[in-house]
C-alpha atoms as a PDB file:
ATOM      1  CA  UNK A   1      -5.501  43.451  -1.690  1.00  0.00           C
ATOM      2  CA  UNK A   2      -2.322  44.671  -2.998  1.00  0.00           C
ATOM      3  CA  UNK A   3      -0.596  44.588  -0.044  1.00  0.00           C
ATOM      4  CA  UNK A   4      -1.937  40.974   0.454  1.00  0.00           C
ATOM      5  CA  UNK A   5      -0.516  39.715  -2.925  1.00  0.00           C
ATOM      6  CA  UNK A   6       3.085  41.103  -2.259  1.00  0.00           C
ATOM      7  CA  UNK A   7       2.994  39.319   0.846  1.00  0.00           C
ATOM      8  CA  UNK A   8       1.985  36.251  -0.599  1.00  0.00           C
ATOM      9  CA  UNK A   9       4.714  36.562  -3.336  1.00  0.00           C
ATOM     10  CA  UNK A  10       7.219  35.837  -0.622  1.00  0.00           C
ATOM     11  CA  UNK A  11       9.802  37.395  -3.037  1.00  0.00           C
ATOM     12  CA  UNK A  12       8.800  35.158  -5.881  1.00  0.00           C
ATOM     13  CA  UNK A  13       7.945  36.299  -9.287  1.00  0.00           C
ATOM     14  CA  UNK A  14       4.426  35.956 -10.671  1.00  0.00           C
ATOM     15  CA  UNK A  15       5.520  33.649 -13.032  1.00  0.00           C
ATOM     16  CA  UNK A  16       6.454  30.839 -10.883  1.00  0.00           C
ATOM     17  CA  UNK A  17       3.570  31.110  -8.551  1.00  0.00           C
ATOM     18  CA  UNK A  18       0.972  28.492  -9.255  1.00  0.00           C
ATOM     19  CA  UNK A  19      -1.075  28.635  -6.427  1.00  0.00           C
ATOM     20  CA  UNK A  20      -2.207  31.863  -4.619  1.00  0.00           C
ATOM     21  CA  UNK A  21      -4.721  32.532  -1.627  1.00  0.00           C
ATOM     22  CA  UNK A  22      -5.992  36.146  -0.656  1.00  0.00           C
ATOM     23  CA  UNK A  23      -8.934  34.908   2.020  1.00  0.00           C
ATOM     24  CA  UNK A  24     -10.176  38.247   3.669  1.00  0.00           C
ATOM     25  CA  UNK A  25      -8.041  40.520   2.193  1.00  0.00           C
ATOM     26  CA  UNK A  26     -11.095  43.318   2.368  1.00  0.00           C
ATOM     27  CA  UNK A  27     -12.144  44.642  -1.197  1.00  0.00           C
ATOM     28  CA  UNK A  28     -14.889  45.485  -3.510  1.00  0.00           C
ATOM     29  CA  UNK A  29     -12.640  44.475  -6.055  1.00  0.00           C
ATOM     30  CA  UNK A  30      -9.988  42.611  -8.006  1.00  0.00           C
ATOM     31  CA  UNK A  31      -6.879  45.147  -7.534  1.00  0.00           C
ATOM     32  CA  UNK A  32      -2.795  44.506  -7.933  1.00  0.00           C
ATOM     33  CA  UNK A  33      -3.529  40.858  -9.229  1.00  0.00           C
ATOM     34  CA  UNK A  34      -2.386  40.919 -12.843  1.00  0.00           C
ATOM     35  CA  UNK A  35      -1.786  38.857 -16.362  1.00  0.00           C
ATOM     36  CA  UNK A  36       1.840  38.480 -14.981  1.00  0.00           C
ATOM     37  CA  UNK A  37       0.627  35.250 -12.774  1.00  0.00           C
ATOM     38  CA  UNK A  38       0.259  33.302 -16.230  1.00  0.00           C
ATOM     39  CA  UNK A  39       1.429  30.069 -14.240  1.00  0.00           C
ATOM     40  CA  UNK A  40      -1.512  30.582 -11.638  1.00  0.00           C
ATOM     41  CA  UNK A  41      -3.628  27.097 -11.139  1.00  0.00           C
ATOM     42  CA  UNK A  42      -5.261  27.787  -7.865  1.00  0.00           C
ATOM     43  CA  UNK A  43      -6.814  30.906  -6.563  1.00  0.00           C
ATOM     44  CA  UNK A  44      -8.761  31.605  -3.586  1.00  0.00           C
ATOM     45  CA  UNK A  45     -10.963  34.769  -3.156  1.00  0.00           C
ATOM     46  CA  UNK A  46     -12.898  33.785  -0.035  1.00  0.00           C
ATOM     47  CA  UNK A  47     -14.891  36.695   2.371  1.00  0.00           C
ATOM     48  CA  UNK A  48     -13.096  39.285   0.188  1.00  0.00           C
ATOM     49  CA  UNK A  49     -16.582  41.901  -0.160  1.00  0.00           C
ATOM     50  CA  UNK A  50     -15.930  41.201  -3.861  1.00  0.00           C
ATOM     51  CA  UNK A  51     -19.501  43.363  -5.426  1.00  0.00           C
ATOM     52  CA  UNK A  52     -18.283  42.146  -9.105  1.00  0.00           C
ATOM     53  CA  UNK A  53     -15.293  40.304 -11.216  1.00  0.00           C
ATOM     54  CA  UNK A  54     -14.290  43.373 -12.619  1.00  0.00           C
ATOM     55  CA  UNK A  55     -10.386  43.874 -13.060  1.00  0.00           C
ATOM     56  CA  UNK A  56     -10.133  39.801 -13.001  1.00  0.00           C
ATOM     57  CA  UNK A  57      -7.344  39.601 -15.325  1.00  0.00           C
ATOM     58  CA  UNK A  58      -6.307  36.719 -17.580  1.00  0.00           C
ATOM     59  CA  UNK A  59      -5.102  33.793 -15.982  1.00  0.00           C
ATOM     60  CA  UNK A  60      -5.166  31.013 -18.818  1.00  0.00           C
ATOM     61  CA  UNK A  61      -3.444  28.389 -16.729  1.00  0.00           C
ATOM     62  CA  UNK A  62      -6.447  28.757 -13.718  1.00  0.00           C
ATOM     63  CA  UNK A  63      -8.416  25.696 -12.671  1.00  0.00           C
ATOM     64  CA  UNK A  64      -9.834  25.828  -9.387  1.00  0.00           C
ATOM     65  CA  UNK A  65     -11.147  29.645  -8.042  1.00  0.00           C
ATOM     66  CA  UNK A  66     -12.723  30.410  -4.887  1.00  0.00           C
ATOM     67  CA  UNK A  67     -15.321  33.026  -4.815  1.00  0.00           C
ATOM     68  CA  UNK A  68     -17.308  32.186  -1.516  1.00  0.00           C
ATOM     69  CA  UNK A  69     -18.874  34.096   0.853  1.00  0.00           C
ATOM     70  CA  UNK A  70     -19.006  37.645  -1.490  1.00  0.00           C
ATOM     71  CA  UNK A  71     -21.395  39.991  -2.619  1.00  0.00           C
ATOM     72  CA  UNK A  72     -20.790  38.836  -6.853  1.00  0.00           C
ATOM     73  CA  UNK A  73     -24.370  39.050  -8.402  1.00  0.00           C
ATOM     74  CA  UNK A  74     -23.680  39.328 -11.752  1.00  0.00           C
ATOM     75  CA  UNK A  75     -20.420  39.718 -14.636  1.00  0.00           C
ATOM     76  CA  UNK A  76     -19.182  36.232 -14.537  1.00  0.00           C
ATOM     77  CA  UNK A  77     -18.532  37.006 -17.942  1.00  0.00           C
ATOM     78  CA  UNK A  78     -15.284  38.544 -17.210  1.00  0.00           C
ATOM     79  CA  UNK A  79     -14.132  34.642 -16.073  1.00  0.00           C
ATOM     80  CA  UNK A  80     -14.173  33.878 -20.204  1.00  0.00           C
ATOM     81  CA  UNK A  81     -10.346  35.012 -19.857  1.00  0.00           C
ATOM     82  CA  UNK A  82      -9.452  31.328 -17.929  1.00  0.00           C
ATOM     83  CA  UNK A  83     -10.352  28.537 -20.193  1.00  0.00           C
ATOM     84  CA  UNK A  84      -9.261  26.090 -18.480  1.00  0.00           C
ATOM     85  CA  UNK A  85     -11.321  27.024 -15.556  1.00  0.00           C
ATOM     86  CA  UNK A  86     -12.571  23.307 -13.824  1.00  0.00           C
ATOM     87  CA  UNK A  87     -13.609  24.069 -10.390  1.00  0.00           C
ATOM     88  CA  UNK A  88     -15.793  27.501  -9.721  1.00  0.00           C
ATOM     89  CA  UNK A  89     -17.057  28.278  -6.100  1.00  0.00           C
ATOM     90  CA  UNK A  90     -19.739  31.181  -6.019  1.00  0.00           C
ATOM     91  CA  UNK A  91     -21.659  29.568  -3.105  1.00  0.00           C
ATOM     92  CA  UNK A  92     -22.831  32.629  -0.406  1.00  0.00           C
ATOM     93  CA  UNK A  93     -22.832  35.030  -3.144  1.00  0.00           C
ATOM     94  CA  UNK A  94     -25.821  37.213  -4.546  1.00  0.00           C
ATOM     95  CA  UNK A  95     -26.544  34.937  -7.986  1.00  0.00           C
ATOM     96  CA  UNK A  96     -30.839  35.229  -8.539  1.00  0.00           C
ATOM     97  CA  UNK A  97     -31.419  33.572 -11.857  1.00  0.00           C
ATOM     98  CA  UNK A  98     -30.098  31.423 -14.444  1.00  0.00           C
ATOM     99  CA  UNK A  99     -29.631  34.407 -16.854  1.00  0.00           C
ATOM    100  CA  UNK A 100     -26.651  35.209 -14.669  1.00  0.00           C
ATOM    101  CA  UNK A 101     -25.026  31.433 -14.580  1.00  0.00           C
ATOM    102  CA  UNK A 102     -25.184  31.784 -19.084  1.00  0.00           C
ATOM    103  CA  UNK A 103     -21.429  32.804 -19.521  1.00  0.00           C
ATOM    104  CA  UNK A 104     -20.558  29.499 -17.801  1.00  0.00           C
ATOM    105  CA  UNK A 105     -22.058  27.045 -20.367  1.00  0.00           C
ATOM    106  CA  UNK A 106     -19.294  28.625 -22.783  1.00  0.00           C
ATOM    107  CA  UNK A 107     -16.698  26.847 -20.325  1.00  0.00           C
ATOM    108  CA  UNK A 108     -16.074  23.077 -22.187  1.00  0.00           C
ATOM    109  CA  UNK A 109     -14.045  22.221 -19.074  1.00  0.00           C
ATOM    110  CA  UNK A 110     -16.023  23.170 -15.641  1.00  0.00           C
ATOM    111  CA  UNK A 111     -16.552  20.098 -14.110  1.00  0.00           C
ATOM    112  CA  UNK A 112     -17.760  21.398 -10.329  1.00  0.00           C
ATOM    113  CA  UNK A 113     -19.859  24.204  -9.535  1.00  0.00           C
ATOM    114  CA  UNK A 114     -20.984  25.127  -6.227  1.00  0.00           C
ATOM    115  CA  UNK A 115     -23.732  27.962  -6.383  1.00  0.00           C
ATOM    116  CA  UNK A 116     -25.231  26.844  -2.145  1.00  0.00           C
ATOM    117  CA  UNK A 117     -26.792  30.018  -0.813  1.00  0.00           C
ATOM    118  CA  UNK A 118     -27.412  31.860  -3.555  1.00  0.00           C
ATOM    119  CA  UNK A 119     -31.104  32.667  -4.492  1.00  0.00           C
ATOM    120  CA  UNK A 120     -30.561  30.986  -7.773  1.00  0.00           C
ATOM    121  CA  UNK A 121     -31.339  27.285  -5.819  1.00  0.00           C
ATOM    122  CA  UNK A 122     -34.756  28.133  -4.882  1.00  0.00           C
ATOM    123  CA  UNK A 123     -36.131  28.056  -8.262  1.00  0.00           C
ATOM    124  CA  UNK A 124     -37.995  25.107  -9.781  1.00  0.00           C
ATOM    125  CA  UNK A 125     -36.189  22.318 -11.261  1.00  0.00           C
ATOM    126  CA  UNK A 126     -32.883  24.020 -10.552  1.00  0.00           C
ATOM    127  CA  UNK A 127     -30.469  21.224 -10.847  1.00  0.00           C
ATOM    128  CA  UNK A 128     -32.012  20.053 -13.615  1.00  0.00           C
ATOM    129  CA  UNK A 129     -31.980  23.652 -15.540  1.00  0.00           C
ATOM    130  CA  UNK A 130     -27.956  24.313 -14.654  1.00  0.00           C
ATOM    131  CA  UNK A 131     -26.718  20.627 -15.724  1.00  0.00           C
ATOM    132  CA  UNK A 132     -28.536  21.227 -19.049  1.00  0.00           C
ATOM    133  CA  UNK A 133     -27.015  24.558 -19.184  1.00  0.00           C
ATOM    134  CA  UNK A 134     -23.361  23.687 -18.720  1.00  0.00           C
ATOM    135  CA  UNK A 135     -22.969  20.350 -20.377  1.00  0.00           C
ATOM    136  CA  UNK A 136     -19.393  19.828 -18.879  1.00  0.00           C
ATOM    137  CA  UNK A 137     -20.462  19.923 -15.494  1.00  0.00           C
ATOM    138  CA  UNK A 138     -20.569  17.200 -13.812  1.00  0.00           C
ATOM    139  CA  UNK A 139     -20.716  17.825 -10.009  1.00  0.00           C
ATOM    140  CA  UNK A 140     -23.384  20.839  -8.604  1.00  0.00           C
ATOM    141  CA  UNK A 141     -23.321  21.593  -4.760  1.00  0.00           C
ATOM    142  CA  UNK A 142     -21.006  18.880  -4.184  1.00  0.00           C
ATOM    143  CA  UNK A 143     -23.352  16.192  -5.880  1.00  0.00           C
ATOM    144  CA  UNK A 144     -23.753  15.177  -9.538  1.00  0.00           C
ATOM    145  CA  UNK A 145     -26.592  14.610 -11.639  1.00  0.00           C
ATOM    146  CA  UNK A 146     -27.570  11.326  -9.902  1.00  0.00           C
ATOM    147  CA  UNK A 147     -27.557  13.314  -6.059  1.00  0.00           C
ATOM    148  CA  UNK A 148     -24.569  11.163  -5.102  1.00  0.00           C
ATOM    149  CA  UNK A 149     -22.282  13.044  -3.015  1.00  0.00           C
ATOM    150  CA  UNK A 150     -18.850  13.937  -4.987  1.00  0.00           C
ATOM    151  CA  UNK A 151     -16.747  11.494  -1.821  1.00  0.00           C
ATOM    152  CA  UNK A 152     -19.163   8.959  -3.014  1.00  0.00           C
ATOM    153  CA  UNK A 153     -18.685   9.212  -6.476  1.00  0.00           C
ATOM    154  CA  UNK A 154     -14.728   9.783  -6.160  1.00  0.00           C
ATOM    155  CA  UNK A 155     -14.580   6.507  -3.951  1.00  0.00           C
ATOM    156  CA  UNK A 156     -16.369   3.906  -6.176  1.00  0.00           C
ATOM    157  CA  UNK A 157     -14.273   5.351  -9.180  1.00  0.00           C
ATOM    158  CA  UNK A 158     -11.155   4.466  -7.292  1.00  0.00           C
ATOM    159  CA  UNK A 159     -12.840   1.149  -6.179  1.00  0.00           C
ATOM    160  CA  UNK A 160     -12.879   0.586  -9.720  1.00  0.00           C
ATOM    161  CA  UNK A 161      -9.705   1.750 -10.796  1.00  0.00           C
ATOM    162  CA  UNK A 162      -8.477  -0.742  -8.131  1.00  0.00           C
ATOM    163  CA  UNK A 163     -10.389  -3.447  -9.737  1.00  0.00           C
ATOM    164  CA  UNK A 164      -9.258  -2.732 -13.587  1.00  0.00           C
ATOM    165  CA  UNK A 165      -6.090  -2.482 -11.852  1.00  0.00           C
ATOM    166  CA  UNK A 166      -5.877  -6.196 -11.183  1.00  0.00           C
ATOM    167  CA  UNK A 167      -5.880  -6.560 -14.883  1.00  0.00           C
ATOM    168  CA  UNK A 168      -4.074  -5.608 -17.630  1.00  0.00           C
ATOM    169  CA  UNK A 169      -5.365  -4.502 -21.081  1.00  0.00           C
ATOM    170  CA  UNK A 170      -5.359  -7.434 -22.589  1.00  0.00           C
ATOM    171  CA  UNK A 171      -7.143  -9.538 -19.848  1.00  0.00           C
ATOM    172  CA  UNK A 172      -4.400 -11.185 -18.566  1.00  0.00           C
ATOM    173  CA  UNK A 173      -3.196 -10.901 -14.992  1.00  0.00           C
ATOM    174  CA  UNK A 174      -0.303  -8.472 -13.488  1.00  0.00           C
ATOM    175  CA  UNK A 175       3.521  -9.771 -13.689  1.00  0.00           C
ATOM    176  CA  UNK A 176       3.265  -7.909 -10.050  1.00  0.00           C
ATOM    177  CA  UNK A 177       0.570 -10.610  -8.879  1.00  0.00           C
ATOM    178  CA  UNK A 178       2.528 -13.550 -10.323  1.00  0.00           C
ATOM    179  CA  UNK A 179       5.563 -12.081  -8.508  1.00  0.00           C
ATOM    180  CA  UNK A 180       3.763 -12.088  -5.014  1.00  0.00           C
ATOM    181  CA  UNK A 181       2.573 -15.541  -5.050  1.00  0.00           C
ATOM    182  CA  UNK A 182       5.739 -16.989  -5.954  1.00  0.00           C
ATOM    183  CA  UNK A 183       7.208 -14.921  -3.210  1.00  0.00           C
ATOM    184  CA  UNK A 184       4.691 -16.540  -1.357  1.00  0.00           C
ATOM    185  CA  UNK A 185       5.350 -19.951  -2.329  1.00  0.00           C
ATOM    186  CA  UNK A 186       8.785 -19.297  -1.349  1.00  0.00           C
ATOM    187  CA  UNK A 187       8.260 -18.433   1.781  1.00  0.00           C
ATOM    188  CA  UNK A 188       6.390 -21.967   1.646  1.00  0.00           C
ATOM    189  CA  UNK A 189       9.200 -23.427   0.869  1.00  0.00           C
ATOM    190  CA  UNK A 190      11.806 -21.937   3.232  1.00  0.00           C
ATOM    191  CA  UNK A 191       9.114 -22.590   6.717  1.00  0.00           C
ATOM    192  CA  UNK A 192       8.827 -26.928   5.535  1.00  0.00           C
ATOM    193  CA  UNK A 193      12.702 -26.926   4.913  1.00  0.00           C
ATOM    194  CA  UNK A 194      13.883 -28.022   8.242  1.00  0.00           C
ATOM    195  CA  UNK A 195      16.973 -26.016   7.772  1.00  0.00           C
ATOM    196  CA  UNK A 196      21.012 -26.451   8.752  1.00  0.00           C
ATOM    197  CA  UNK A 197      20.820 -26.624  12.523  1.00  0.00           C
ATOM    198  CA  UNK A 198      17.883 -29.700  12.521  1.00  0.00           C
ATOM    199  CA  UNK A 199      20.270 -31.221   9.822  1.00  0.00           C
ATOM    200  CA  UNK A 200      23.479 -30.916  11.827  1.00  0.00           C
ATOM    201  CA  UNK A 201      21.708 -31.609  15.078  1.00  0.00           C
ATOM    202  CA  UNK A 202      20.459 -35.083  13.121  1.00  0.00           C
ATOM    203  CA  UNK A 203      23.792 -35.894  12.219  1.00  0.00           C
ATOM    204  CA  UNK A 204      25.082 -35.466  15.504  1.00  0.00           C
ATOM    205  CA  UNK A 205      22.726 -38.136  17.318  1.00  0.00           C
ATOM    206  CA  UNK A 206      23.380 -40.548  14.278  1.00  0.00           C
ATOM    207  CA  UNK A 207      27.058 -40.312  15.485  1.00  0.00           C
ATOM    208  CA  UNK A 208      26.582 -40.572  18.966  1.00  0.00           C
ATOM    209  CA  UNK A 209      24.075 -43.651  18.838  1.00  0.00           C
ATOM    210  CA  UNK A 210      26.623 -45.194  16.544  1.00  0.00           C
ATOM    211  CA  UNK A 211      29.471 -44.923  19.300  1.00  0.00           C
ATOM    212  CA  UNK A 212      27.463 -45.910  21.602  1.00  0.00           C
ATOM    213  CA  UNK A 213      26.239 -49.109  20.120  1.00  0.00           C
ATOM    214  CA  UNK A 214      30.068 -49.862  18.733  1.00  0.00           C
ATOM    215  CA  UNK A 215      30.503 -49.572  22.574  1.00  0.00           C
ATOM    216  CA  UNK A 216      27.804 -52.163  23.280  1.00  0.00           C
ATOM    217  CA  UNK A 217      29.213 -54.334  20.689  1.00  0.00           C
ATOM    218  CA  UNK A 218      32.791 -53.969  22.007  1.00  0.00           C
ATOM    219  CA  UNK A 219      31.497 -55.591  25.579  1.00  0.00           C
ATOM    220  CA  UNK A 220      29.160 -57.974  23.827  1.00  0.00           C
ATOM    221  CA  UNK A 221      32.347 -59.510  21.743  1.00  0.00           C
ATOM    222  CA  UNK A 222      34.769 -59.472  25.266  1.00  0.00           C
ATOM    223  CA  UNK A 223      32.316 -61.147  27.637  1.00  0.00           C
ATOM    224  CA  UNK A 224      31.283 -64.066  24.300  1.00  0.00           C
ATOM    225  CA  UNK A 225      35.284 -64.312  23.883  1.00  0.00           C
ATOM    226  CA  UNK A 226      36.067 -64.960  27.995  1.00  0.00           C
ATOM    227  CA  UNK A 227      33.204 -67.219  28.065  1.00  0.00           C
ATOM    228  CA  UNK A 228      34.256 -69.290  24.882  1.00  0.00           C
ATOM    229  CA  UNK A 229      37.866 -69.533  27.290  1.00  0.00           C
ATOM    230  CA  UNK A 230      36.150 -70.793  30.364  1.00  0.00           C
ATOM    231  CA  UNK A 231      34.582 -73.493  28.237  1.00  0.00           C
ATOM    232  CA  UNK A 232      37.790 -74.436  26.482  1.00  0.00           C
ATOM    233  CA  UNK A 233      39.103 -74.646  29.994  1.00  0.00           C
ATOM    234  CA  UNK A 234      36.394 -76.865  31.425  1.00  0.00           C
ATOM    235  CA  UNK A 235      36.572 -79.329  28.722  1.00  0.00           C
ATOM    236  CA  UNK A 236      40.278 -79.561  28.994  1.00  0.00           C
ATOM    237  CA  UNK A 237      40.742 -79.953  32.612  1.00  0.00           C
ATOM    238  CA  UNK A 238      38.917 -83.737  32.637  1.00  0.00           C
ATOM    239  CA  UNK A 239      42.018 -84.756  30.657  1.00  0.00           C
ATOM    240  CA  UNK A 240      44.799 -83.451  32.562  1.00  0.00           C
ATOM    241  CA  UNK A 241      42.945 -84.721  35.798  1.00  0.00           C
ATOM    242  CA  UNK A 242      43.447 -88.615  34.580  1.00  0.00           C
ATOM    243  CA  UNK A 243      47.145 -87.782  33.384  1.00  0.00           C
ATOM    244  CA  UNK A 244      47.325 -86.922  37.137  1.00  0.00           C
ATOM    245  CA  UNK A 245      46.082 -89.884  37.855  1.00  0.00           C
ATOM    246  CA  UNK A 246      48.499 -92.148  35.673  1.00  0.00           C
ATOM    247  CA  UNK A 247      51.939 -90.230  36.554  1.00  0.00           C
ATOM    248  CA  UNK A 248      51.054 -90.462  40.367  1.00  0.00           C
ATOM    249  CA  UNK A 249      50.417 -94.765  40.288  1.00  0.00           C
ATOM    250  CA  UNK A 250      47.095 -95.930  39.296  1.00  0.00           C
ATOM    251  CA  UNK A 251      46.128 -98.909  38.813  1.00  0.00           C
ATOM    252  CA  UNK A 252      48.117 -99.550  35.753  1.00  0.00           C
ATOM    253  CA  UNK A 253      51.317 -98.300  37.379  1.00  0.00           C
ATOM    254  CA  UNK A 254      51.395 -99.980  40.092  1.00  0.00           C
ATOM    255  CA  UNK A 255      51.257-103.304  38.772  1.00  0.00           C
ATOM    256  CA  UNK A 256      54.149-102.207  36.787  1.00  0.00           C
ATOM    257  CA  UNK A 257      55.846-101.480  39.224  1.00  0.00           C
ATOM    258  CA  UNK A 258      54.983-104.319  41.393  1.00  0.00           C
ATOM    259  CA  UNK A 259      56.198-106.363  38.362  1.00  0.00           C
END
């Protein structure tokens, strides 16, 4: 196990190390891990051959430790040292009656507890007996007092979370909500305006149908003004054809003339 823990170091000093896993490391007991890892949160003893906690040193800042799949049947005592203890694993170990599970009812912060395999389960009203005994916990072999699986429980807390969330304290709804619809609404806005190109394209055709009728009423004012000439001309030439008539010797003349 020593060897283990200096490898897991990685050169770092126990100090700094919050988090620290020594799976199958083979030993009977705790040996080389020390009240220098006072920053330790997470620690994982899994398929060690642990026979007891003896050696576990004082870890005050520990929340979450492994013990799975070892031989621990009693001494959980010696876990008083980490106060802050909120997740405890013994499942697969060699626990037999509730008299060995009394030290943890002295922990005001153990939420979970997993004690699956041990010979502990198999006695009458078990769940029952080990929520009464640890009034923190709230979770036992992964389900809580109700037998609804921790994911369960977990997911309608964040359902809601997610519903409280749509609300603020005082009842009233989210600036963030406000700000999406009228992002919304802008968007709106921006898809019915019909935009620069539709305006310039509009103005465009206005111009062009505009030259084209002026060009329509251009030809419309030339042919009324060449036939207002032929007309003029028609009712003109009806005079000049008697004047014709007089200069050459009509009637008139020629009796002057004869005269």
């Amino acid at each position: 196990m020593e060897k283990r823990i200096e490898l897991e170091k990685r050169g770092r000093k126990p100090g700094d190390i919050k988090e620290l896993v020594l799976d199958n490391c083979r030993s009977t007991q705790i040996v080389g891990l020390t009240n220098e890892f006072s920053a330790l949160e997470s620690l994982s003893l899994i398929n060690v051959g642990l026979t007891s906690l003896k050696g576990f040193p004082t870890l005050s800042s520990l929340k979450k430790l492994e013990l799975s799949d070892n031989r621990i049947s009693s001494g959980l005592n010696l876990l008083d040292s980490s106060p802050k203890l909120t997740h405890l694993n013994l499942s697969g170990n060699k626990i037999k009656d509730l008299d060995t599970l009394q030290p943890l009812k002295e922990f005001k912060n153990l939420k979970s507890l997993d004690l699956f395999n041990n010979e502990v389960t198999n006695m009458d009203n078990y769940r029952e007996k080990v929520f009464n005994l640890i009034p923190s916990l709230r979770y036992l072999d992964g389900y809580d007092a109700d037998d609804c699986e921790v994911d369960e429980v977990e997911e309608s807390e964040g359902e809601d979370d997610d519903v409280n969330g749509n609300e603020d304290g005082d009842g009233e709804g989210n600036d963030d909500d406000s700000e999406e619809v009228s992002d919304e609404d802008e968007d709106d806005f921006l898809d019915d305006d019909p935009g620069l190109d539709a305006v310039y394209k509009d103005k465009i055709g206005e111009s062009d149908d505009e030259d084209y009728m002026g060009e329509e009423e251009e030809e419309d004012d030339d042919e009324d003004n060449e036939d207002e000439e032929q007309d003029e001309e028609e009712e003109e030439s009806p005079v000049r054809g008697k004047r014709r008539k007089i200069d050459d010797g009509g009637p008139d003349g020629g009796e002057n003339q004869i005269a």
